[in-house]
N, C-alpha and C. Protein backbone atom coordinates (compact mmCIF):
# COMPACT_ATOMS: atom_id res chain seq x y z
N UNK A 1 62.15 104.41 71.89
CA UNK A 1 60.89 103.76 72.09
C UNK A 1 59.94 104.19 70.97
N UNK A 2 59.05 103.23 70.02
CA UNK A 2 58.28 103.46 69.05
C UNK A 2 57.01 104.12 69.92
N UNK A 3 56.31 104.42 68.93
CA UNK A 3 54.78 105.05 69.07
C UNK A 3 54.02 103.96 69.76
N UNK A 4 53.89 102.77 69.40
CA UNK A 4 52.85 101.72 69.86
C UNK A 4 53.58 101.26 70.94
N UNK A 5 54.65 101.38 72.18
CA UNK A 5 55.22 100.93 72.88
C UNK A 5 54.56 101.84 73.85
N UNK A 6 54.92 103.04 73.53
CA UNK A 6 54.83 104.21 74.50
C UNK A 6 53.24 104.37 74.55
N UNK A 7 52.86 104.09 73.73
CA UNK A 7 50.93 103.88 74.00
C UNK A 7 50.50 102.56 74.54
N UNK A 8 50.86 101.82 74.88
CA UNK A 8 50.68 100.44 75.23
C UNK A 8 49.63 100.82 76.76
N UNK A 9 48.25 100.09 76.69
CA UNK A 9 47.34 100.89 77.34
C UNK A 9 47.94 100.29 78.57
N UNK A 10 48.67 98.98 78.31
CA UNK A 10 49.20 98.51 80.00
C UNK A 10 49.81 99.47 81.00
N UNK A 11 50.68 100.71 80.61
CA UNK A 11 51.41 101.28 81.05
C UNK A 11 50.03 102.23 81.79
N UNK A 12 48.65 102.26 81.42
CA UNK A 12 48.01 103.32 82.31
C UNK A 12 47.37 102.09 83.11
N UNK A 13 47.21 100.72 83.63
CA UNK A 13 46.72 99.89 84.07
C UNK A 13 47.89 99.87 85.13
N UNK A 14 49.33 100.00 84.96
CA UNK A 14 50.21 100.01 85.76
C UNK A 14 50.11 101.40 86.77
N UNK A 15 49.56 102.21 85.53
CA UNK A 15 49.68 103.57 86.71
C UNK A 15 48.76 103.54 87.59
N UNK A 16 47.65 103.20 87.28
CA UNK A 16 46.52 102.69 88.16
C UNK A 16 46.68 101.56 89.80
N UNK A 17 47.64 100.82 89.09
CA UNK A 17 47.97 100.09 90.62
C UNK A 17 48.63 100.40 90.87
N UNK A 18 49.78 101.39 90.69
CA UNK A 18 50.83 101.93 91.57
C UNK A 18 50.09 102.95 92.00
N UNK A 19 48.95 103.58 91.92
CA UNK A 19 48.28 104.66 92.40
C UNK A 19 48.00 103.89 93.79
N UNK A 20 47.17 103.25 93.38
CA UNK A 20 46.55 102.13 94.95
C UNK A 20 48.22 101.58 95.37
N UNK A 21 48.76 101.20 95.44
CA UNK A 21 49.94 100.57 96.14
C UNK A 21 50.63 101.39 97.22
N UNK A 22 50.56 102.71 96.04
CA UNK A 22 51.70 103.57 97.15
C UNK A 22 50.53 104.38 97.89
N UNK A 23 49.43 104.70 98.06
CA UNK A 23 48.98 105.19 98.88
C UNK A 23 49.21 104.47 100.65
N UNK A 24 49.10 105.60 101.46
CA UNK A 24 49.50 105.56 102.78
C UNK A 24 49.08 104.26 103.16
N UNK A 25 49.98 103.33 103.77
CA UNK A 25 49.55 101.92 104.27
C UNK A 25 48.97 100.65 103.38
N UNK A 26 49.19 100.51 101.97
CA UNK A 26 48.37 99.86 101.01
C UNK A 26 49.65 98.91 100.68
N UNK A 27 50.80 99.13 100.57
CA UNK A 27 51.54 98.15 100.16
C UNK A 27 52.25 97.65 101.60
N UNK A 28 52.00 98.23 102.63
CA UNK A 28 52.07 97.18 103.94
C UNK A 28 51.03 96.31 104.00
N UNK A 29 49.37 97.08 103.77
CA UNK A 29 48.48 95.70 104.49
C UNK A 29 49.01 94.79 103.58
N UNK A 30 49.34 95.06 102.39
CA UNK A 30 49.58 93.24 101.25
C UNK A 30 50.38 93.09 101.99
N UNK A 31 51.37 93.25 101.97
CA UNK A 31 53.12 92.63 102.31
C UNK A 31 52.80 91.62 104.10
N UNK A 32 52.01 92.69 104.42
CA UNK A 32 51.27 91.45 106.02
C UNK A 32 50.58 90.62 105.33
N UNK A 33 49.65 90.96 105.09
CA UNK A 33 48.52 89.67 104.26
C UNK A 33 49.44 88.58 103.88
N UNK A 34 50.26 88.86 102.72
CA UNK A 34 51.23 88.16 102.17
C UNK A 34 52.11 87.01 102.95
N UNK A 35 52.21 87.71 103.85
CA UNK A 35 53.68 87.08 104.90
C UNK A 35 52.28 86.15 105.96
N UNK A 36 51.54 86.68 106.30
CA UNK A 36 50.58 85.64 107.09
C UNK A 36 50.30 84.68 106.52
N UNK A 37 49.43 84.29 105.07
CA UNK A 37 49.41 83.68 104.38
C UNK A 37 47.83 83.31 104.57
N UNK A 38 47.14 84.01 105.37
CA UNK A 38 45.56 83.19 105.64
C UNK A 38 44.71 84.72 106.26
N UNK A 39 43.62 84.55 106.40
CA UNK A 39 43.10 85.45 106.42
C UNK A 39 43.24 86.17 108.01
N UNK A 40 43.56 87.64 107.81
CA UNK A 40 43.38 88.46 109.22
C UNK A 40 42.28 89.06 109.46
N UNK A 41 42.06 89.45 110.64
CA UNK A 41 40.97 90.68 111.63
C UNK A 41 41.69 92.02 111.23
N UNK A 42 40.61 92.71 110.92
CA UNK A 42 40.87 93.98 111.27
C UNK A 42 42.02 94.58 111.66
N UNK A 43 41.49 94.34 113.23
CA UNK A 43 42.36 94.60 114.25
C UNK A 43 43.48 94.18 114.84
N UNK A 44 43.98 93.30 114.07
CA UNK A 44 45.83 92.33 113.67
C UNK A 44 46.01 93.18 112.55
N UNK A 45 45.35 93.43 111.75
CA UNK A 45 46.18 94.28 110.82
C UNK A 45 46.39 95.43 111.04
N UNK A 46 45.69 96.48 111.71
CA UNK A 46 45.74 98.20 112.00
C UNK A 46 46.89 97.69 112.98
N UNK A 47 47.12 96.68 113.91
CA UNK A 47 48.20 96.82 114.76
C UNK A 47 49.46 96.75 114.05
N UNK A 48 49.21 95.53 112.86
CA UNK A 48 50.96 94.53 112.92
C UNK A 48 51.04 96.09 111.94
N UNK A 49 50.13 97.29 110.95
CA UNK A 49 50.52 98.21 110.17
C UNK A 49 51.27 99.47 110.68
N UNK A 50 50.74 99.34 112.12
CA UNK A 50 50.87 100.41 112.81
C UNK A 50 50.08 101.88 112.43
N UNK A 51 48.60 101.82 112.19
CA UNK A 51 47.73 103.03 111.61
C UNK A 51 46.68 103.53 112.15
N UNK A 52 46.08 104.28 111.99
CA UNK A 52 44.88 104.82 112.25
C UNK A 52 43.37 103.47 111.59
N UNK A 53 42.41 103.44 112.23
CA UNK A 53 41.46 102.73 112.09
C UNK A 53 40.99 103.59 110.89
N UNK A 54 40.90 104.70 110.80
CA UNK A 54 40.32 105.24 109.36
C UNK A 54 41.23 105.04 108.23
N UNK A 55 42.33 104.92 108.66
CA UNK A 55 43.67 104.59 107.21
C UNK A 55 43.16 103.39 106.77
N UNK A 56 43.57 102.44 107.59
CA UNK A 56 43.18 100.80 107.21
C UNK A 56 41.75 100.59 106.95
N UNK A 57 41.14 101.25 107.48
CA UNK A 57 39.47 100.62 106.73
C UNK A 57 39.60 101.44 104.98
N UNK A 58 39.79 102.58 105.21
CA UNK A 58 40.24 103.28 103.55
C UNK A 58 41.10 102.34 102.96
N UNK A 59 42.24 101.63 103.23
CA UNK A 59 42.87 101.61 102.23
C UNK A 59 42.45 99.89 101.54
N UNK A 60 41.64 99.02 103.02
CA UNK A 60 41.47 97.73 102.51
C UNK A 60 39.99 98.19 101.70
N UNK A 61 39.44 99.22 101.91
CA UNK A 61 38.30 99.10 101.07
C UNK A 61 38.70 99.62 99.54
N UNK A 62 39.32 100.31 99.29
CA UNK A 62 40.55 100.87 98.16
C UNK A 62 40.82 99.44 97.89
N UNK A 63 41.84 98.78 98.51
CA UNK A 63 42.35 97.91 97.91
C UNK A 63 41.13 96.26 97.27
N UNK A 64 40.24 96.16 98.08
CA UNK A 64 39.19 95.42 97.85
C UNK A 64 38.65 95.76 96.35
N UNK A 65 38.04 97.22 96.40
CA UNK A 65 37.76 97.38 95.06
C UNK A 65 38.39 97.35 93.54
N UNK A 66 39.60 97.54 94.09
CA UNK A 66 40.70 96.63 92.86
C UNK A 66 40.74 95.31 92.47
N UNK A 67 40.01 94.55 93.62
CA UNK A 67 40.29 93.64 93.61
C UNK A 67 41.40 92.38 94.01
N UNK A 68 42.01 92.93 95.32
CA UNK A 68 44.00 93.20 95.26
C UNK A 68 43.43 91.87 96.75
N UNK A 69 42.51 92.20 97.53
CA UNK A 69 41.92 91.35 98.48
C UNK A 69 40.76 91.30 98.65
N UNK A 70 40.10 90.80 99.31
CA UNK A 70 39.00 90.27 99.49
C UNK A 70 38.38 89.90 100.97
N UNK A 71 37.10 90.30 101.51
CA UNK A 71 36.76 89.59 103.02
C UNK A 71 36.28 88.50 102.80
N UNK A 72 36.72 88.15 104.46
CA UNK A 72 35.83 86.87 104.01
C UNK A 72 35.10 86.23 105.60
N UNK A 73 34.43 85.37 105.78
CA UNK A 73 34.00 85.28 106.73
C UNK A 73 34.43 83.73 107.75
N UNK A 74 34.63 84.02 108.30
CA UNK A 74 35.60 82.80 109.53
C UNK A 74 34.63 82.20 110.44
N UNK A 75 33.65 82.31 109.88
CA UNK A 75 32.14 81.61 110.77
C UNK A 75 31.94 82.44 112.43
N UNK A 76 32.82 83.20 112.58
CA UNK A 76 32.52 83.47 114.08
C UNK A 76 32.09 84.72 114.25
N UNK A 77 31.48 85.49 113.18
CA UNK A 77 31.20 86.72 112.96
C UNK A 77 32.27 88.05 112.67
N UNK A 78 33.43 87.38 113.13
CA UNK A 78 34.44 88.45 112.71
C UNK A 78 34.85 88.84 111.67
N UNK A 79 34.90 88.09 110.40
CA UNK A 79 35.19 88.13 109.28
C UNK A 79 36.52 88.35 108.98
N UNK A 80 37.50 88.53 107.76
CA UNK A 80 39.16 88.79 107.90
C UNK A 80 39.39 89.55 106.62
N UNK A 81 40.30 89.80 106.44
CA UNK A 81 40.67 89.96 105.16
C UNK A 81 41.48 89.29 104.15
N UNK A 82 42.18 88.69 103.56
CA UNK A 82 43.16 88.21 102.65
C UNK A 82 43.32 88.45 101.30
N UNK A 83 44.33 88.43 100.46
CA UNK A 83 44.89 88.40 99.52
C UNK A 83 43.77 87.71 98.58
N UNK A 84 43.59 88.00 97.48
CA UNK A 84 43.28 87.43 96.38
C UNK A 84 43.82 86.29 95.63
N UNK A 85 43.02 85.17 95.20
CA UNK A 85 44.08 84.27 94.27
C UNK A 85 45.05 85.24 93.23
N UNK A 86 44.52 86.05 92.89
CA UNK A 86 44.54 86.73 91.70
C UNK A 86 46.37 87.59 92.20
N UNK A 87 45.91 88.33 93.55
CA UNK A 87 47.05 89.27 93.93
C UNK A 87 48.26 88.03 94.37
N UNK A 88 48.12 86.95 94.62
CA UNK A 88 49.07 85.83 95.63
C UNK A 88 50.15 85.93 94.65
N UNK A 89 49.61 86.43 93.25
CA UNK A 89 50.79 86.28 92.18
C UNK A 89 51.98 87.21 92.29
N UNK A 90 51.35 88.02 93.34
CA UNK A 90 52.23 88.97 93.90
C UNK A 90 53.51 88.80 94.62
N UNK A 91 53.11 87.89 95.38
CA UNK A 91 53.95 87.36 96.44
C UNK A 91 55.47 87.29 96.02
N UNK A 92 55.78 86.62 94.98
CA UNK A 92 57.37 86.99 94.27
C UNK A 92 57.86 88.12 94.56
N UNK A 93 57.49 89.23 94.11
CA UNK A 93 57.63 90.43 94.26
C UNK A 93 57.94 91.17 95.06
N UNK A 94 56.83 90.36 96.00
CA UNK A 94 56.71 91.14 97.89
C UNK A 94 58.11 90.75 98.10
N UNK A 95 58.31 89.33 97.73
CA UNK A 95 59.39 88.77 98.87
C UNK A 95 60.84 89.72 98.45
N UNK A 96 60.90 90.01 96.61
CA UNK A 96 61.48 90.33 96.00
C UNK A 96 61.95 91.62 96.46
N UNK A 97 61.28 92.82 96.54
CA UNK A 97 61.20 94.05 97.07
C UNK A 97 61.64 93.65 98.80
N UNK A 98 60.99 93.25 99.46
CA UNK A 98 61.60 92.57 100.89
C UNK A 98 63.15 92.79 101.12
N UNK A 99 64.03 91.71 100.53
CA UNK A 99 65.04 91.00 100.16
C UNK A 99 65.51 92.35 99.99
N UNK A 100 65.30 92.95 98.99
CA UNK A 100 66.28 94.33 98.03
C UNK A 100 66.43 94.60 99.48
N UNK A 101 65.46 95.36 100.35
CA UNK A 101 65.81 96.33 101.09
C UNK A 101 66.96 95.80 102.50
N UNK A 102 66.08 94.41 102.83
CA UNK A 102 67.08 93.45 103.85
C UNK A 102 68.62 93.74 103.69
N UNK A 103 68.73 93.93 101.75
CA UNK A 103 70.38 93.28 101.30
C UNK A 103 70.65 94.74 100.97
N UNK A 104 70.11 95.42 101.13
CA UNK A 104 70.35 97.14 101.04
C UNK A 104 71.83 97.52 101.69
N UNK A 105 72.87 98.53 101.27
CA UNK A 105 74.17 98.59 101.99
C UNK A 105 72.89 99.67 103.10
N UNK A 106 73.51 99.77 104.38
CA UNK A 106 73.16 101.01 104.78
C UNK A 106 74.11 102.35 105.26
């Protein structure tokens, strides 16, 4: 690997979202988000994650400030969360990573 490969500033932009991803419960709320396809409550997501109410409010507000999702409001005061146009590009991936583990020997 050359000098300008191994400096390539992408590789600390990558470390940056794998920082947020793998933290506790952050690459489940996407992978739900993902698989729902429309915006959730709160409280559908701390369940379908299986977490603590302080995990999931940390990690969608973590993940919000990345920019990875977004709230939004459902007119009835509850408000939800969902995926970003931006993160939906994700979705390959999700399904991708999914699949690996489904087709996993065990």
């Amino acid at each position: 690997m050359d000098i300008e490969t191994a400096c390539d500033p992408v590789y600390g932009q990558m470390d940056e979202l794998m920082e947020i991803l793998t933290r506790s419960k952050a690459l489940h709320i996407m992978l739900v988000l993902d698989k729902k396809g429309q915006p959730m409550r709160f409280t559908d997501l701390k369940r379908l994650v299986d977490s603590t109410s302080t995990t999931v409010s940390r990690r969608l507000r973590e993940l919000q400030d990345y920019g990875l999702i977004t709230q939004t409001d459902e007119g009835d005061d509850s408000g939800g969360y969902a995926l970003t146009e931006q993160s939906r590009t994700l979705s390959p991936i999700f399904h991708d990573l999914f699949n690996w583990v489904a087709n996993r020997p065990q």
